[in-house]
Protein backbone atom coordinates (compact mmCIF):
# COMPACT_ATOMS: atom_id res chain seq x y z
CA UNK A 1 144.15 74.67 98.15
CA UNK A 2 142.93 71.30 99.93
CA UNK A 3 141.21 70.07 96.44
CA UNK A 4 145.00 70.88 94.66
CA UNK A 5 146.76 68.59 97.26
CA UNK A 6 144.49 66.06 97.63
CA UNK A 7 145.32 65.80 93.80
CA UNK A 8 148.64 65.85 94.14
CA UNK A 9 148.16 62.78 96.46
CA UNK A 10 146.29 60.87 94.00
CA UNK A 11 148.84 61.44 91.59
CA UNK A 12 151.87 59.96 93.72
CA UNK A 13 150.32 57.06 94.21
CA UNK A 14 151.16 54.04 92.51
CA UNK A 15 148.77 52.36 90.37
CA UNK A 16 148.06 49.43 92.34
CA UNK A 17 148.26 51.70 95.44
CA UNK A 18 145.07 53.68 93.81
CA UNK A 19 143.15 50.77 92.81
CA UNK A 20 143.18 49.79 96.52
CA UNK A 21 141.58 52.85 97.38
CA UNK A 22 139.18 52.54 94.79
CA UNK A 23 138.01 49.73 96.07
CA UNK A 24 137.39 51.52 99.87
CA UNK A 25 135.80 54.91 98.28
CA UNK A 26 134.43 54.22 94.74
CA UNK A 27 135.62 57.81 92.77
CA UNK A 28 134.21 57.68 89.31
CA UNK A 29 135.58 59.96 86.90
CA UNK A 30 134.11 63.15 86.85
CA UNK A 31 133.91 65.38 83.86
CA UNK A 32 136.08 68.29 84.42
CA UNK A 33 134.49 72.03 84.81
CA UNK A 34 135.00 74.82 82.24
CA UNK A 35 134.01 77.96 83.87
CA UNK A 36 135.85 80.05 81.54
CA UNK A 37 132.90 79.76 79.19
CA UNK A 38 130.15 79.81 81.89
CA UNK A 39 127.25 82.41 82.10
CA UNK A 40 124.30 80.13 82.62
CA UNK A 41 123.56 79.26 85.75
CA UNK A 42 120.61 77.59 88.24
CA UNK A 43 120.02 80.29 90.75
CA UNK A 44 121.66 79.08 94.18
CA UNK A 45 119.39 77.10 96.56
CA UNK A 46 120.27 79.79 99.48
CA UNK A 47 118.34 82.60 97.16
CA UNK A 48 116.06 80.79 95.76
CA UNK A 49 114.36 79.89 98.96
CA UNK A 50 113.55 83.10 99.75
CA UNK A 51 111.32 83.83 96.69
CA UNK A 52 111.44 80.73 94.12
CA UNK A 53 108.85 82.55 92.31
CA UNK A 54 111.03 85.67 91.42
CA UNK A 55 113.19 83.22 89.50
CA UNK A 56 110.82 80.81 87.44
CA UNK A 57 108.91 81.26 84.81
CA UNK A 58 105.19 81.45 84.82
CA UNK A 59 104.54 81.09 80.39
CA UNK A 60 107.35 80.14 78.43
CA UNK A 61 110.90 77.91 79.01
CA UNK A 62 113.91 79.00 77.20
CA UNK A 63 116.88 76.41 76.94
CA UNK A 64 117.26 73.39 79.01
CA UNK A 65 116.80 74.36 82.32
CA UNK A 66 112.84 74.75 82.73
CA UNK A 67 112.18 72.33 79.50
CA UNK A 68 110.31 69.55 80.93
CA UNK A 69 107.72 71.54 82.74
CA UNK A 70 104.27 70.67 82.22
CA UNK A 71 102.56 74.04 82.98
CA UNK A 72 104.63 75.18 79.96
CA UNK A 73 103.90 72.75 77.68
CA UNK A 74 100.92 74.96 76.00
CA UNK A 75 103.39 77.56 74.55
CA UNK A 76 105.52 75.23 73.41
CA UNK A 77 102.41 75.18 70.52
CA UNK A 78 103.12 78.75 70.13
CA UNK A 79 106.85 78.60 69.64
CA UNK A 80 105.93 76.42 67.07
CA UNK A 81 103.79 78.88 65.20
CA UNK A 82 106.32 81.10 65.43
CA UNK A 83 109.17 78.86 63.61
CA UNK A 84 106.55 78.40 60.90
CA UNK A 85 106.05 82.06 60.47
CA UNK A 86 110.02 82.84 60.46
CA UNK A 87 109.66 79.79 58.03
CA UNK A 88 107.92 81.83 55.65
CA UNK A 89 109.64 85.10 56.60
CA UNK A 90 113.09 83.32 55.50
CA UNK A 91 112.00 81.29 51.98
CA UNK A 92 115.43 80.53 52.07
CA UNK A 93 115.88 77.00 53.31
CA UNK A 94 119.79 77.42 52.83
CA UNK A 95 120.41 79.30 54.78
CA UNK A 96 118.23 77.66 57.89
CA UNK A 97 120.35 73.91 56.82
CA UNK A 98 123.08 75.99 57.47
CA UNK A 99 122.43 77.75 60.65
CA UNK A 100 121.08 74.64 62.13
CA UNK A 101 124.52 73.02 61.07
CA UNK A 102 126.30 75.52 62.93
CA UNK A 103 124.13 74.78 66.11
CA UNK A 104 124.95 71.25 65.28
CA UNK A 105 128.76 71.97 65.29
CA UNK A 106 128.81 74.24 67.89
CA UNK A 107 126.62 72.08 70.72
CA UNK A 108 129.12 71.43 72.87
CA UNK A 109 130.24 74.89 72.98
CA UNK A 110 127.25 75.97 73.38
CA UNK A 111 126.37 73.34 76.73
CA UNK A 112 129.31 74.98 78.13
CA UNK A 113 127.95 78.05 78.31
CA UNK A 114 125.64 76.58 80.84
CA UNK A 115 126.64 75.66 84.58
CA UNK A 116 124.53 72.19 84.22
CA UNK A 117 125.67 69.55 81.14
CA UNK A 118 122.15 67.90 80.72
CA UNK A 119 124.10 64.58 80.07
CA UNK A 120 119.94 63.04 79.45
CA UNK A 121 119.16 65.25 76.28
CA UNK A 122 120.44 63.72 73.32
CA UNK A 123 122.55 65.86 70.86
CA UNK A 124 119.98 66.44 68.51
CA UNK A 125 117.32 67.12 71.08
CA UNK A 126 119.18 69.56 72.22
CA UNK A 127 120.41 71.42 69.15
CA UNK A 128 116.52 71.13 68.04
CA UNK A 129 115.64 72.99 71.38
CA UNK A 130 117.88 75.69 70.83
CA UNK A 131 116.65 76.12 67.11
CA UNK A 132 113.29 76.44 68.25
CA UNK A 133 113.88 78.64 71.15
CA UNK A 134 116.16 80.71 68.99
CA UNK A 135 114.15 81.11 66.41
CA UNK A 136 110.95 82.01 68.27
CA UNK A 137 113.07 84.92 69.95
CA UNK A 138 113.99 85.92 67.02
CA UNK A 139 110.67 86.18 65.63
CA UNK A 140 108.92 87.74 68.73
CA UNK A 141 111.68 90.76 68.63
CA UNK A 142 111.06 91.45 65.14
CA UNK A 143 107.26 91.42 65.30
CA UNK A 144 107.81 94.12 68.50
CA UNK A 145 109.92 95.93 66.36
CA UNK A 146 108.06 96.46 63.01
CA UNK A 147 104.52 96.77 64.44
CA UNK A 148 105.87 99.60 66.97
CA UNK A 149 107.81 101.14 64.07
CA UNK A 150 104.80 101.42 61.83
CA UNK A 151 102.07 102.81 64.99
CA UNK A 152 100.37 99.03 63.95
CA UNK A 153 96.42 99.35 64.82
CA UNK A 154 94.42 95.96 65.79
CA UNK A 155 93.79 94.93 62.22
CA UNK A 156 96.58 95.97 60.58
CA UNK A 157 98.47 93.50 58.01
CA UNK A 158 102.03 93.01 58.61
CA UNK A 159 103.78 91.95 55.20
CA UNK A 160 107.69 90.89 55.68
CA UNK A 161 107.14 89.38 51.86
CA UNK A 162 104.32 89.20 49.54
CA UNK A 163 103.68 85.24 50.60
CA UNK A 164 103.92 86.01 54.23
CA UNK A 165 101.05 87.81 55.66
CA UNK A 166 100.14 88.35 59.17
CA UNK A 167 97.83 90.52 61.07
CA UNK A 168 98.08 92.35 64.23
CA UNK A 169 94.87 90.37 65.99
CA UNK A 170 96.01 87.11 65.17
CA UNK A 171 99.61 87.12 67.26
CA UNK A 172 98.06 85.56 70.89
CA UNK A 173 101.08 87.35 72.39
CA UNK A 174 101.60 91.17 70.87
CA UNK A 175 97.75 91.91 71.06
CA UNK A 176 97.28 90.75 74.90
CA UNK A 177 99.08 93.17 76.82
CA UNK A 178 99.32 91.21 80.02
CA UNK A 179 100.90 88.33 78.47
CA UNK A 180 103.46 90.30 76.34
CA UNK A 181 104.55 91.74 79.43
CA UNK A 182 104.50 88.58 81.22
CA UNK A 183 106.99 86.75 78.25
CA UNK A 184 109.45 89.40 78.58
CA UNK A 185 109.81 88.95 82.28
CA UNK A 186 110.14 85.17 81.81
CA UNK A 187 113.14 85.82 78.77
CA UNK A 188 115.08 87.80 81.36
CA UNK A 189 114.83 85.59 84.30
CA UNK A 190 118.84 83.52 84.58
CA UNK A 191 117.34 80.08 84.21
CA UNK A 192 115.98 81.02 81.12
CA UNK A 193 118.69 81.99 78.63
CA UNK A 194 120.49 80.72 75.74
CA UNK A 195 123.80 81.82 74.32
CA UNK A 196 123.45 85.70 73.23
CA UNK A 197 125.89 84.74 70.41
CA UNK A 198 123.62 82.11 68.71
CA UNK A 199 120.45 84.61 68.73
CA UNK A 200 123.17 86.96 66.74
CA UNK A 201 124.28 84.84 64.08
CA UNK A 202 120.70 83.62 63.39
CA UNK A 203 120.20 87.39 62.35
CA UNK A 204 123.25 87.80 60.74
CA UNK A 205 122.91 84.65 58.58
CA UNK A 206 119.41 84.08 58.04
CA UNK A 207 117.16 86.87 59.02
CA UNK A 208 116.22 88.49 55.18
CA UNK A 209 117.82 91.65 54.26
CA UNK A 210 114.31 93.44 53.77
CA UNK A 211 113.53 92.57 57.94
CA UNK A 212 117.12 94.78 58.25
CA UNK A 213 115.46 98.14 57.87
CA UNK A 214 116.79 101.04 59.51
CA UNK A 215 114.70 101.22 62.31
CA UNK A 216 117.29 98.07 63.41
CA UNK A 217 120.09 99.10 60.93
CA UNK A 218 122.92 98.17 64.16
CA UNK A 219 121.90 94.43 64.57
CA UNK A 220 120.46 92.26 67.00
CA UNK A 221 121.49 94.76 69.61
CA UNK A 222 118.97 97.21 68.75
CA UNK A 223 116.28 94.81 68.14
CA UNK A 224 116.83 93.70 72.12
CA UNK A 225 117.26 96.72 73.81
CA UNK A 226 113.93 98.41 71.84
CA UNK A 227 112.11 95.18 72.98
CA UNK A 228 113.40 95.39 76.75
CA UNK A 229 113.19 98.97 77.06
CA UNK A 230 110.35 98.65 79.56
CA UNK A 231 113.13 97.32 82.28
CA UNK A 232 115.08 100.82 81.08
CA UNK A 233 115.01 103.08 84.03
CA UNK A 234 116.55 105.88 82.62
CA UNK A 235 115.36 105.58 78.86
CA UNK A 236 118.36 108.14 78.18
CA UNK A 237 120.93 105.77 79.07
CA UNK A 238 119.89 103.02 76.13
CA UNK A 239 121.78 105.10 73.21
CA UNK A 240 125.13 104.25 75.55
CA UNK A 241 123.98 100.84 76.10
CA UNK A 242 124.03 100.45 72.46
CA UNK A 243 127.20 101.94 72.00
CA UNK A 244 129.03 100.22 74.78
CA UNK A 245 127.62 97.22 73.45
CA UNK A 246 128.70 97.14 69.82
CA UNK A 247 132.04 98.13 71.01
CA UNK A 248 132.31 94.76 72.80
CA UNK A 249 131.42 93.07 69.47
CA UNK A 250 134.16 94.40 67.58
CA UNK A 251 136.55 94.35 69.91
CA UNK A 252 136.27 91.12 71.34
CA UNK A 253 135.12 89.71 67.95
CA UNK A 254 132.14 88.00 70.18
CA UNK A 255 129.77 86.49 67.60
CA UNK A 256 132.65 85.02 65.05
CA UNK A 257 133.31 82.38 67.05
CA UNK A 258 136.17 83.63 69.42
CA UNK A 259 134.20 82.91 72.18
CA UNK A 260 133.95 79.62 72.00
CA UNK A 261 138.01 79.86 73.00
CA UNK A 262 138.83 80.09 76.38
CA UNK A 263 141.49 82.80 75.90
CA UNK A 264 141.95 84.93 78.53
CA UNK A 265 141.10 88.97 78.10
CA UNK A 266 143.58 91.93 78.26
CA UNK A 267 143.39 93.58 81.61
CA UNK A 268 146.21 96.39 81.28
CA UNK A 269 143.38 99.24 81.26
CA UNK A 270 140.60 99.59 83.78
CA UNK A 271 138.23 100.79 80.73
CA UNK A 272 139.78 97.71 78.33
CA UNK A 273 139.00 95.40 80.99
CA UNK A 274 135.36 96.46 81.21
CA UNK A 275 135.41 95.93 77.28
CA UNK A 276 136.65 92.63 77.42
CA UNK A 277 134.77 91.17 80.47
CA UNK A 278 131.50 92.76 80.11
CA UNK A 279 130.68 91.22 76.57
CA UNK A 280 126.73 90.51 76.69
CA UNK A 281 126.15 86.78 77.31
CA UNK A 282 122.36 86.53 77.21
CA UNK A 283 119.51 89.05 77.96
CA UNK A 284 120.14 89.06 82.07
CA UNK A 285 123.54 90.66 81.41
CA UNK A 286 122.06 93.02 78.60
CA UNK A 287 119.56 94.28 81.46
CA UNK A 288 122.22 94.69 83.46
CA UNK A 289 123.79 96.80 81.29
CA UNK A 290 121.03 99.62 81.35
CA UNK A 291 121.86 99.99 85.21
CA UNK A 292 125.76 99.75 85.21
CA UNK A 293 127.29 103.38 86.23
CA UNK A 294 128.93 105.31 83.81
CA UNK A 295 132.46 105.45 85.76
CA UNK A 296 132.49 101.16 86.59
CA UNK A 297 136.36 101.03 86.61
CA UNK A 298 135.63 102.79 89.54
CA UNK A 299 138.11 101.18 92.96
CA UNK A 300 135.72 98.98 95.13
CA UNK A 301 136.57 99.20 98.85
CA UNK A 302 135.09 98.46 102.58
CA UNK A 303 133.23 101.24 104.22
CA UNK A 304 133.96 101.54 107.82
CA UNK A 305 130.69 101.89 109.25
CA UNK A 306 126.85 100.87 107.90
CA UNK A 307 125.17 103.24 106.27
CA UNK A 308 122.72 105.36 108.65
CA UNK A 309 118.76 105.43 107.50
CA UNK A 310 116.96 108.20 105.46
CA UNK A 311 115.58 109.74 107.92
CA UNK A 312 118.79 109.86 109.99
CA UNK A 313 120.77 111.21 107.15
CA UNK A 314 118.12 113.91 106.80
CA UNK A 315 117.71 115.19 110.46
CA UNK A 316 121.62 115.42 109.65
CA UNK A 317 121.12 118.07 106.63
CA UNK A 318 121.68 115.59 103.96
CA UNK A 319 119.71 116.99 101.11
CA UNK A 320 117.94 113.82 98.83
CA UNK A 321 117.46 114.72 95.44
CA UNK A 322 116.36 112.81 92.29
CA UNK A 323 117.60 112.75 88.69
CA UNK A 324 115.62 111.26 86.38
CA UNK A 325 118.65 111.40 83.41
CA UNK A 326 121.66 109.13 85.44
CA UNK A 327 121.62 105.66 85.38
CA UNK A 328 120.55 103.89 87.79
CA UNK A 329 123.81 103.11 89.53
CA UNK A 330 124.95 106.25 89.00
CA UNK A 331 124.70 107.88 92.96
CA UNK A 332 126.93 110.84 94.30
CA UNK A 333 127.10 112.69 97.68
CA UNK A 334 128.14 116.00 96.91
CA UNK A 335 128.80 119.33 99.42
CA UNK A 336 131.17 122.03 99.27
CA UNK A 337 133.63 121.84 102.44
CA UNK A 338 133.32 125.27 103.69
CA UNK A 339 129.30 126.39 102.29
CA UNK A 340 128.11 123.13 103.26
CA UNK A 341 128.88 124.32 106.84
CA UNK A 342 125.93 126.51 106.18
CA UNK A 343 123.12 124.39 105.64
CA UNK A 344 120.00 126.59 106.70
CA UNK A 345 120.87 129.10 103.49
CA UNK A 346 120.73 125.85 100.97
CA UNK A 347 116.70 126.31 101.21
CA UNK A 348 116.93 129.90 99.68
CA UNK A 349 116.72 129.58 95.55
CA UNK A 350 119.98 129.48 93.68
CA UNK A 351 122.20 128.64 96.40
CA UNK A 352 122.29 125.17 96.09
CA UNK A 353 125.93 125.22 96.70
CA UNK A 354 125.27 125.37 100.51
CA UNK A 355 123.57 122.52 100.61
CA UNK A 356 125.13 118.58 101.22
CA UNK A 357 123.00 116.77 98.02
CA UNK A 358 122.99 112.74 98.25
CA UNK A 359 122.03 112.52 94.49
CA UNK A 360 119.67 109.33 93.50
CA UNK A 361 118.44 108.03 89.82
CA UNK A 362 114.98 107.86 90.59
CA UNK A 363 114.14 104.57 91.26
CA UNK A 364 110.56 103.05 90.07
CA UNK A 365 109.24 100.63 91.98
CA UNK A 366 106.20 97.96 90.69
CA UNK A 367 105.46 94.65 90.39
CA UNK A 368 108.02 93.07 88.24
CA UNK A 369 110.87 94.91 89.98
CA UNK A 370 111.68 92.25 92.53
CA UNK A 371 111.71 89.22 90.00
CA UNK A 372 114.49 91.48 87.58
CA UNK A 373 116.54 92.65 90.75
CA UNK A 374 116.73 89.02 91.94
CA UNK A 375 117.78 87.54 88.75
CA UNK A 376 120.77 90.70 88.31
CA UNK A 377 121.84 89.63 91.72
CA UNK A 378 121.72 85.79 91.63
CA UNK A 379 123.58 86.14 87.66
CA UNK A 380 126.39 88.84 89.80
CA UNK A 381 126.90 86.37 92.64
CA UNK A 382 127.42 83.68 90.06
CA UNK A 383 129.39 85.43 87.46
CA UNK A 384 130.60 88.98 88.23
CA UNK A 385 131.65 88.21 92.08
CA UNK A 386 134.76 90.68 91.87
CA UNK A 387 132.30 93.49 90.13
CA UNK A 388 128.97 93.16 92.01
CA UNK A 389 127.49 96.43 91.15
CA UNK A 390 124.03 96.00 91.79
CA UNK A 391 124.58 93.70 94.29
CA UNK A 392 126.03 96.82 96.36
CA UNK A 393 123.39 99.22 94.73
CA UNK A 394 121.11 96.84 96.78
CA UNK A 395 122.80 96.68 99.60
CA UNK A 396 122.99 100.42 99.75
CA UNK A 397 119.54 101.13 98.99
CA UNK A 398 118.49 98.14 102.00
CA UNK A 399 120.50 100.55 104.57
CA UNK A 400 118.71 104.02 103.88
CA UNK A 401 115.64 102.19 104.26
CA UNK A 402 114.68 100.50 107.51
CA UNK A 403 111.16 101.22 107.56
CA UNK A 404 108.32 102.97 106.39
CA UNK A 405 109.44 106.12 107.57
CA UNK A 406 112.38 105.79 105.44
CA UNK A 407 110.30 105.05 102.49
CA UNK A 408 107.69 107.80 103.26
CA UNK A 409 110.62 110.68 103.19
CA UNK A 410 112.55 109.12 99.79
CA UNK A 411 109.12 108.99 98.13
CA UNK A 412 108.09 112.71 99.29
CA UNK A 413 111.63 113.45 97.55
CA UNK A 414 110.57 111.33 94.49
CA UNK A 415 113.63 110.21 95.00
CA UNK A 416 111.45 106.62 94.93
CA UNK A 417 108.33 106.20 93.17
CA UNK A 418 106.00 102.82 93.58
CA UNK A 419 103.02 101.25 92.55
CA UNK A 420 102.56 99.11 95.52
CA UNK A 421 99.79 99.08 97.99
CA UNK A 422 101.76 100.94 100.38
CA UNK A 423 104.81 102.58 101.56
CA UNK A 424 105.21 99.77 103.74
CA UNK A 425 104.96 97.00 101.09
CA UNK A 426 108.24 98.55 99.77
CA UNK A 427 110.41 98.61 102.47
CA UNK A 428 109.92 94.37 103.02
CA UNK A 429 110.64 94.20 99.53
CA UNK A 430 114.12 96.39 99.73
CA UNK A 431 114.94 94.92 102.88
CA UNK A 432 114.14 90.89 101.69
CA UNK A 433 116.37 91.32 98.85
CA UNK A 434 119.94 90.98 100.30
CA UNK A 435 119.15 88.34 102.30
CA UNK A 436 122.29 85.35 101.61
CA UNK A 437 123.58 87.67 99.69
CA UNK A 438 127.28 87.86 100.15
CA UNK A 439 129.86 90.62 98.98
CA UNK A 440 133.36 91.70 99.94
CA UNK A 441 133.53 95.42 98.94
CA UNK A 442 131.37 97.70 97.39
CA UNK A 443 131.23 100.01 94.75
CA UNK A 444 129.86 103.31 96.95
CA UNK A 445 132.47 103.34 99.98
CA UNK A 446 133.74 106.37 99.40
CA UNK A 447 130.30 107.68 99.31
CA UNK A 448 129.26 105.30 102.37
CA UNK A 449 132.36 106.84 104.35
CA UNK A 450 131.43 110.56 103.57
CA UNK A 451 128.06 110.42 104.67
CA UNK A 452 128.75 109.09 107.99
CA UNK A 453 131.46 111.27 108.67
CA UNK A 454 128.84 114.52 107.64
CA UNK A 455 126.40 112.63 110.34
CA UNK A 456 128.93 112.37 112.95
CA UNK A 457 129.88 116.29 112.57
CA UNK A 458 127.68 117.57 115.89
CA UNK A 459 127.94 120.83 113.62
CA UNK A 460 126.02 119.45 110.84
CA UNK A 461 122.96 118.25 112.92
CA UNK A 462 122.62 121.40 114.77
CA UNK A 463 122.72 123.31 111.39
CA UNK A 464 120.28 120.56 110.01
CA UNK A 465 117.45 121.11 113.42
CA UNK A 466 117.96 125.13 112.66
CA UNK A 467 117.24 124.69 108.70
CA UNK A 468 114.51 121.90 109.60
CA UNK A 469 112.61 123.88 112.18
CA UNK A 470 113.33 127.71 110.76
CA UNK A 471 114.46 127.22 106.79
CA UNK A 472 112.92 124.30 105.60
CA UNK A 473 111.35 125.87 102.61
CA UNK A 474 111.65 130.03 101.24
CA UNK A 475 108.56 130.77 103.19
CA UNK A 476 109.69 129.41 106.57
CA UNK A 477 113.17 130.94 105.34
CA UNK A 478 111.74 134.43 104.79
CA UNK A 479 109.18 134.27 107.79
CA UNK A 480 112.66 133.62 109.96
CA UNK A 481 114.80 135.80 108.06
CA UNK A 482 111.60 138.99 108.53
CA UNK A 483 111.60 138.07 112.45
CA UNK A 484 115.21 138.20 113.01
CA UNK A 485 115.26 141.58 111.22
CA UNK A 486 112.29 142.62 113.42
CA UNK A 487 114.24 141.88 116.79
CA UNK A 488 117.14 143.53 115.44
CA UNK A 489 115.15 146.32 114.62
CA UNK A 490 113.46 146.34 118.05
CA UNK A 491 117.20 146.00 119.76
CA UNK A 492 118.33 149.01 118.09
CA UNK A 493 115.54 151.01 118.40
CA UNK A 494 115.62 150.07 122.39
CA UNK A 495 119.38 150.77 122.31
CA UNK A 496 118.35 154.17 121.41
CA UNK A 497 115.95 154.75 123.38
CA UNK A 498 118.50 153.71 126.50
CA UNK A 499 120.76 156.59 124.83
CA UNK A 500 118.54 159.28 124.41
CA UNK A 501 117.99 159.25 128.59
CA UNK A 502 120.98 158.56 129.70
């Protein structure tokens, strides 16, 4: 409100009136922002700080952001070898004239998909950067895709047409493992994006029918979620990904050049809206995508109260229980309201109705999880600040865990399952990650409030201590249930006994 009257000010004033204050505060004119169009962005300083690593890439620079780094330079030789061999693949030079000539009309559409203008790269430098970068993506996803398709051994020729022959051994980065994996976690990192659009019309227009084989038969699409599959918790959930995603292009008409307009989207349907908004912008989003739950039109709300610990919610009878099928957002508390009273029978097989279950996607924890989970948050804070879904996943998540303890329990539950040195390790890594991170509702209050209010029920923790010491699994169960039986046996027979003499 303070920046719209202050330019209201500036407009009453006369001319001479604002040349006068010109001269006392020298304003030059500023290019105005279109954030209608952004999706790019430079992760914010307040993140970044905590773990610039988790946001930078260690091999390869994709668009403008990261282009002048020296320590990338040497696979900027490799992109290069790649344009050469999608050179070849093509044989149509056509059809790459024309493609470059729609980068060339389109590059000012295309800066404003990023946060930063880069006034210092020159038009042509900067439709030749995307080219390349475009192009070399394009290359490396069809490579993953054919030589997985066809079981590829080491030596084994890879023939797009019969002047183009490559071999397995001679790509540097499909036959070393490390670095393969390293490449796709730099082409996922925010910083490191170009347009999603541009990669799809370079394989609508120039990519040869013969590379359009059925293993890809849906388009780019397919070719980037078989390549980032790895980052797929729940492989299940990529068929829907697909789905959801092709629905977006031909509804939204995404890759025709509608985007480029800054028309507003249709939000008359909570399922329409998630149509129209959630269009993939680069590969960040499309990762985001494999996480998103399945019911996102979902209300978002405050929950009264934090979230109590793991091991809190279990001394309270909360049952934690994996599924390996759900997305990754998708979590649920559910308990029957009079059974659930009845905790200490929800050991016993088959009665799972008794019990109050805090469902959780399994949730795999290594090395590269930190660096994706950053970049979904930073890209949420920056462009989906109304729908911050994993943003409160996160949070969530940082609030059953406190410390080790916490960890110790969800991973004797499977509910999480690491490959870090220790239990330890993973509860500084949940608990760093919200840090400046900044939210005003979340997704899970409903399930936030109904937790709390089963921990607060004196009930439910005196039902939880009876299953935990007496019915924590069918042998403690049936050892309890046999002993109760035996006094009750050794009442009546003593009641009997009293009878008979008197």
């Amino acid at each position: 409100m303070a920046h719209g009257s202050n330019t209201c000010e500036y407009s009453s004033l006369s001319e001479t009136e604002f040349e006068m204050v010109k001269h006392i505060i020298d304003i030059p004119k500023l290019e105005e922002l279109s954030l209608s169009e952004c999706c790019i962005y430079k992760v914010p300083y307040n993140l970044r700080k905590v773990n610039k690593d988790a946001y930078t890439p260690q091999w390869i620079s994709i668009g403008p952001i990261h282009l002048a780094k020296e320590e990338l330079e040497p696979m900027q030789e490799h992109k290069k070898r790649y344009f050469h061999d999608f050179w070849k693949r093509v044989s149509n030079e056509q059809d790459m004239k024309n493609y470059k000539l729609y980068l060339h009309t389109n590059e000012e559409a295309i800066r404003q998909c990023y946060a930063e203008k880069f006034p210092h790269i020159a038009k042509e430098k900067f439709v030749d950067m995307i080219l390349l970068d475009a192009v070399f993506i394009m290359e490396l996803l069809l490579r993953n895709c054919s030589w997985k398709s066809k079981s590829s051994k080491h030596e084994q020729e890879y023939k797009p047409t019969k002047s183009f022959r490559l071999r397995h051994c001679d790509d540097l980065i499909l036959t070393q493992s490390w670095l393969s994996r390293d490449i796709s976690r730099d082409l996922i990192l925010l910083e490191n994006q170009i347009p999603f659009y541009v990669l799809h019309k370079l394989y609508q227009d120039v990519v040869p029918c013969h590379d359009k084989k059925k293993e890809h038969a849906d388009g780019f699409v397919d070719l980037a979620v078989e390549y980032f599959a790895f980052y797929d918790t729940q492989m299940s959930s990529s068929d829907e990904t697909k789905l959801v995603l092709k629905k977006n292009q031909s509804r939204t008409n995404y890759f025709s050049g509608s985007l480029l307009s800054s028309k507003k989207p249709d939000n008359k349907s909570k399922n329409k809206d998630r149509f129209d908004k959630s269009t993939t912008r680069h590969f960040t989003d499309l990762i985001r995508y494999f996480y998103l739950p399945t019911d996102s039109g979902r209300d978002s709300g405050c929950a009264l109260h934090v979230l109590r610990t793991a091991t809190k919610l279990q001394d309270s009878g909360v049952s934690f229980e994996k599924d390996v099928k759900r997305r990754l957002l998708d979590i649920t508390f559910e308990k029957k309201p009079i059974l659930s009273s009845f905790l200490c029978f929800g050991c016993l097989p088959y009665l799972k109705h008794f019990k109050a279950r805090f469902v959780i996607p399994q949730l795999k924890v290594d090395h590269t999880t930190e660096c994706v989970l950053r970049n979904l948050i930073a890209f949420e804070q920056c462009h989906y600040p109304e729908k911050p879904y994993i943003c409160n996943y996160v949070s969530l998540v940082d609030s059953l865990i406190h410390t080790q303890h916490d960890v110790e329990m969800l991973v004797e539950k499977e509910v999480i399952v690491h490959e870090l040195g220790s239990d330890k390790e993973v509860a500084t890594l949940v608990n760093g990650l919200c840090k400046h991170v900044v939210t005003n509702s979340t997704y899970y209050y409903k399930t936030i409030n109904e937790l709390n209010k089963h921990y607060q029920n004196a009930w439910n923790r005196t039902m939880a201590a009876l299953w935990l010491v007496y019915f924590r699994d069918p042998w403690r169960a049936s050892s309890t249930v046999v002993g109760i039986a035996v006094i009750v046996f050794a009442v009546f027979q003593f009641l009997r006994a009293v009878r008979a003499l008197f």
